[in-house]
Protein backbone atom coordinates (compact mmCIF):
# COMPACT_ATOMS: atom_id res chain seq x y z
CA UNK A 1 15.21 -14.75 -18.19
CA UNK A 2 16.72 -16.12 -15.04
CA UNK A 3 15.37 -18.73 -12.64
CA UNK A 4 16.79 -18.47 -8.82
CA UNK A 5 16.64 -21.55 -7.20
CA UNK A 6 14.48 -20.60 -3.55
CA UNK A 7 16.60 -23.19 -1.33
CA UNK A 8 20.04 -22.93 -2.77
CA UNK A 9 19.67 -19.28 -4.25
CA UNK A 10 20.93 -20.96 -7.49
CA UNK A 11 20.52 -18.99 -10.19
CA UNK A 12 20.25 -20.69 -13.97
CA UNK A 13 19.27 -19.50 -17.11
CA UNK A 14 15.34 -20.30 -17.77
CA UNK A 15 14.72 -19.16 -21.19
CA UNK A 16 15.29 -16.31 -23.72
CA UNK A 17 13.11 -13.63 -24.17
CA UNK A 18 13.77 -10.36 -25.39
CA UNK A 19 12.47 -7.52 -23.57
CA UNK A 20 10.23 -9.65 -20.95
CA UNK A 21 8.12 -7.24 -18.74
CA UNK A 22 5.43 -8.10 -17.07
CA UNK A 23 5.25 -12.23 -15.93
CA UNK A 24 3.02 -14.73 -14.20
CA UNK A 25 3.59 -18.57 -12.88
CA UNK A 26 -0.03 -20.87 -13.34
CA UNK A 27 -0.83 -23.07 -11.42
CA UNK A 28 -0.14 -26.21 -13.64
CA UNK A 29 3.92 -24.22 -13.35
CA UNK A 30 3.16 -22.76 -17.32
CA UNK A 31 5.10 -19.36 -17.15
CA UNK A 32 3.40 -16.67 -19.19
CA UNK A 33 5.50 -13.53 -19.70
CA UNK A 34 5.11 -9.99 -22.04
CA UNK A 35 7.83 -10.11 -24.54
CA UNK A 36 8.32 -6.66 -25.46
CA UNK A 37 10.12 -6.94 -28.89
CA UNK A 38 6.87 -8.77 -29.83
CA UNK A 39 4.49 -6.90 -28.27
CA UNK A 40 3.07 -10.23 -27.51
CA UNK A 41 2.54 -12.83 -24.57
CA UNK A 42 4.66 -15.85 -24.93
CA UNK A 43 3.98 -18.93 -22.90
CA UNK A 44 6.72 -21.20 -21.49
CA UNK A 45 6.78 -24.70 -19.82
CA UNK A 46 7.87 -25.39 -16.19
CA UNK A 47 11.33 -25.60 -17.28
CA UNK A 48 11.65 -23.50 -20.16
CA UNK A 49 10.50 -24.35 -23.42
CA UNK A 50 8.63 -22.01 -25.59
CA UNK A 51 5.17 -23.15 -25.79
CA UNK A 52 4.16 -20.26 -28.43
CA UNK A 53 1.83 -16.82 -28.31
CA UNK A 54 -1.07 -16.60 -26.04
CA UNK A 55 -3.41 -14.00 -28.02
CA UNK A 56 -2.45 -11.70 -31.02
CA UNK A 57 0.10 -8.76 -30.86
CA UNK A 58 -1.25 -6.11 -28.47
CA UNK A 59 -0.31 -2.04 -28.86
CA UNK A 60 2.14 -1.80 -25.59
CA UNK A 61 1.72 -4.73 -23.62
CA UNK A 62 3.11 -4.41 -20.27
CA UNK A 63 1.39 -7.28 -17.22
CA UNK A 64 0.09 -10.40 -17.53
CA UNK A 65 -1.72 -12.34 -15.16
CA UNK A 66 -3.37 -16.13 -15.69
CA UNK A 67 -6.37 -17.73 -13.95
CA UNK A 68 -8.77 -20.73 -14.44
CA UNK A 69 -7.23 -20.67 -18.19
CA UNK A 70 -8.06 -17.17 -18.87
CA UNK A 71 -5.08 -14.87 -19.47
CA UNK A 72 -5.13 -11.09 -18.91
CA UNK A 73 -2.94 -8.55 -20.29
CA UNK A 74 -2.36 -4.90 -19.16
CA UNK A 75 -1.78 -2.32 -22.48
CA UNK A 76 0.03 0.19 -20.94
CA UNK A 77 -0.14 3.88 -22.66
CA UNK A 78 -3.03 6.29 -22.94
CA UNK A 79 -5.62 3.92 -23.82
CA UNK A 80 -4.80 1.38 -20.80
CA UNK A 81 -7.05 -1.26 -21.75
CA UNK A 82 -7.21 -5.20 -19.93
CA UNK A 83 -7.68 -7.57 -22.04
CA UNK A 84 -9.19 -10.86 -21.60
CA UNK A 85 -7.84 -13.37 -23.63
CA UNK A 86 -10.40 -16.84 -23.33
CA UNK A 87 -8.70 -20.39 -24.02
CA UNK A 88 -10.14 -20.66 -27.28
CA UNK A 89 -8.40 -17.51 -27.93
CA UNK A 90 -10.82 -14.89 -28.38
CA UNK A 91 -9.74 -11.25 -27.16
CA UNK A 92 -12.68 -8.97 -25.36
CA UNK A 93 -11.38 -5.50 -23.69
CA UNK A 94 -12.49 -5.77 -20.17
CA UNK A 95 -11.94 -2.17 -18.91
CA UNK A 96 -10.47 0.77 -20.40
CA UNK A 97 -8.89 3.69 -18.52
């Protein structure tokens, strides 16, 4: 992954992650981002370092989106669930397709 810098266009290298897809930026700067070759959701400090998994391995995780300290995560494929994943970890389907 790449960082650009928004007022000098900068662009530095933020962390390595093979196969990112789908990513969102929290609001305490925590990046969360689908790591494909995983299948999982990997969470990253403001500048970087790999914080560990958010969740267990999903089928074909694809978007992620965080909130209030609950993470979501789009399974892309036939089944196209949303998962909810709480802060204490616990995974509930929210809708399927």
């Amino acid at each position: 992954m790449r960082r650009i810098d928004p007022a000098t266009g900068l662009v530095t290298a933020f962390a390595p992650i093979d196969q990112p897809y789908g990513i969102d930026v929290a609001a305490d700067g925590t990046v969360s981002v689908v790591e494909g070759s995983q299948n999982r959701v990997v969470r990253l400090s403001p500048t970087g370092t790999r914080l560990g998994f958010v969740g267990p391995a999903f089928a074909v995780p694809y978007d992620v989106e965080v909130g209030g300290g609950v993470t979501y995560v789009l399974e892309a494929g036939p089944a196209g669930y949303i998962r909810r994943i709480a802060p204490d970890g616990t995974v509930t389907t929210v809708s399927r397709r």
